[in-house]
PDB file of N, CA and C in Angstrom:
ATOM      1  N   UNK A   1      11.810 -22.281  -2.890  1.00  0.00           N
ATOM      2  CA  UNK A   1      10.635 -21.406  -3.040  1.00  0.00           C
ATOM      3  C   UNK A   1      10.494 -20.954  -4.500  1.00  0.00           C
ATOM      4  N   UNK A   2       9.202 -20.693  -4.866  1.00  0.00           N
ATOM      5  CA  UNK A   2       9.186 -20.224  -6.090  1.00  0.00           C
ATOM      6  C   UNK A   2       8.758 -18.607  -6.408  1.00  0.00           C
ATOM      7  N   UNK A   3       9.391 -17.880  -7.082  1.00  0.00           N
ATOM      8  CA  UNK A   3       9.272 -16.405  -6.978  1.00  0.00           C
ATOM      9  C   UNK A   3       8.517 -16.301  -8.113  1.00  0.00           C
ATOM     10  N   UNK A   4       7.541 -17.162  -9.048  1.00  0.00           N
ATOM     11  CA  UNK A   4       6.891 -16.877 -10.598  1.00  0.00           C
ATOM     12  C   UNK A   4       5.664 -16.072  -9.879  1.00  0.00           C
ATOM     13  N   UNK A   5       5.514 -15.878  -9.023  1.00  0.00           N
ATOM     14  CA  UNK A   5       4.384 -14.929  -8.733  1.00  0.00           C
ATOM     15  C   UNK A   5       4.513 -13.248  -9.484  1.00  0.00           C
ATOM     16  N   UNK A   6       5.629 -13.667  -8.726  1.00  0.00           N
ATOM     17  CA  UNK A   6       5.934 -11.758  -8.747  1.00  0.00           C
ATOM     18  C   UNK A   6       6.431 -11.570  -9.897  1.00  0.00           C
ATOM     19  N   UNK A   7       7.090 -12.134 -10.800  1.00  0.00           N
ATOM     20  CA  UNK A   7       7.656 -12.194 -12.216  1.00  0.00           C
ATOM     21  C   UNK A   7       6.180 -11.885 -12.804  1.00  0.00           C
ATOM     22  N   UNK A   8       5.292 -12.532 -12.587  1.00  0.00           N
ATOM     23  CA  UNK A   8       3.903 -12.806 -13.354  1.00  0.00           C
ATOM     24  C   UNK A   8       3.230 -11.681 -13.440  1.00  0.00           C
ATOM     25  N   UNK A   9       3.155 -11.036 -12.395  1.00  0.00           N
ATOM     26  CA  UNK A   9       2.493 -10.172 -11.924  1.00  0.00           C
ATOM     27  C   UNK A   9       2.921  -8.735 -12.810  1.00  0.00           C
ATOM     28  N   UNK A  10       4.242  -8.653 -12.740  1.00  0.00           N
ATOM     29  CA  UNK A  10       4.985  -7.683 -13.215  1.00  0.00           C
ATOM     30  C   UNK A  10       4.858  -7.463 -14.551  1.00  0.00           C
ATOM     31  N   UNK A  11       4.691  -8.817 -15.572  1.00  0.00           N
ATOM     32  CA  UNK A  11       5.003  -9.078 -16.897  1.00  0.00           C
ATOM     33  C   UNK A  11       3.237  -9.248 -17.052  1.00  0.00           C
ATOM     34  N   UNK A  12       2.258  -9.351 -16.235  1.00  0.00           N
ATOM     35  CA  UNK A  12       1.063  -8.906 -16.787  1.00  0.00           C
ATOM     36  C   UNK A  12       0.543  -7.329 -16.853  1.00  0.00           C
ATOM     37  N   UNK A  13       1.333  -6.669 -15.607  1.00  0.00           N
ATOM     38  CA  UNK A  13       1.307  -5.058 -15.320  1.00  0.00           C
ATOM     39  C   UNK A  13       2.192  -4.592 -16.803  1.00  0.00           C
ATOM     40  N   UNK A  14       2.800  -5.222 -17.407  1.00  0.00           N
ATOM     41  CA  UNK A  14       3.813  -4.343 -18.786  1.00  0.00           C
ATOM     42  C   UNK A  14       3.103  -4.692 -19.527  1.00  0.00           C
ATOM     43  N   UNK A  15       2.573  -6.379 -19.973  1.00  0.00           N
ATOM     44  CA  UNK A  15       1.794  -6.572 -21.165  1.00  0.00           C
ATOM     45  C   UNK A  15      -0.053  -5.822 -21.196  1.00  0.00           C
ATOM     46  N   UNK A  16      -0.186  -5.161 -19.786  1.00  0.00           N
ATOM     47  CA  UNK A  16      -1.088  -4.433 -20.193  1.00  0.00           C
ATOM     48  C   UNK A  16      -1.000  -3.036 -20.373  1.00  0.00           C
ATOM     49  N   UNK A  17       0.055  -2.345 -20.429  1.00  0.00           N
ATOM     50  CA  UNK A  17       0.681  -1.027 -20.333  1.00  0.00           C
ATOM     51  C   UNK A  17       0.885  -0.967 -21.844  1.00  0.00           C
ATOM     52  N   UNK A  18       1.611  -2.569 -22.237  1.00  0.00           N
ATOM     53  CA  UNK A  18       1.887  -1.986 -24.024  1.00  0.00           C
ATOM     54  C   UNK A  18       0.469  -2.043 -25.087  1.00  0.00           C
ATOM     55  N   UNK A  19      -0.054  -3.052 -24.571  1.00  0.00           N
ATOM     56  CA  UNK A  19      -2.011  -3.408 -25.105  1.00  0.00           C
ATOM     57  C   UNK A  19      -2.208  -1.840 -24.714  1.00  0.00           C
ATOM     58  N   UNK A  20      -2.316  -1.069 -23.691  1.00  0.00           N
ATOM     59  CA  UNK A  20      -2.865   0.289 -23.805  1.00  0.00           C
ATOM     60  C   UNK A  20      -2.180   1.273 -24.682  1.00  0.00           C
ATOM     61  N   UNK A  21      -0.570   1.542 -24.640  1.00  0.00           N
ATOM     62  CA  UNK A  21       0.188   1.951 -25.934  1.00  0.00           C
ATOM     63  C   UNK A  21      -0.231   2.145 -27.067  1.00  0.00           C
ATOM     64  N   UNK A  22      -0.117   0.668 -27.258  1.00  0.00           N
ATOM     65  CA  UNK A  22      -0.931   0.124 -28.839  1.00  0.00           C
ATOM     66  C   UNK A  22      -2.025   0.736 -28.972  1.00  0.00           C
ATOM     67  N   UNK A  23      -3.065   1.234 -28.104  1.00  0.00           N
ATOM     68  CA  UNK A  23      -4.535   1.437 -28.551  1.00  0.00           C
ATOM     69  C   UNK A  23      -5.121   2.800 -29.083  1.00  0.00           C
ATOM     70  N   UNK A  24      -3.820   3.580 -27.966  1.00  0.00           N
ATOM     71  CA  UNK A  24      -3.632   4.812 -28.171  1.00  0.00           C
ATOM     72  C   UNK A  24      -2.905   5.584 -29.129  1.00  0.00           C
TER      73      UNK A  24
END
């Protein structure tokens, strides 16, 4: 089985948390 879903998911939920960081 492949688990890159949930890896993906997770690591798009942080890379948009630090893009908001950054903006602020």
């Amino acid at each position: 089985m492949y688990r890159g879903d949930r890896v993906t998911q997770i690591r798009a939920m942080v890379g948009v948390a630090i893009l908001v960081r950054n903006q602020i």
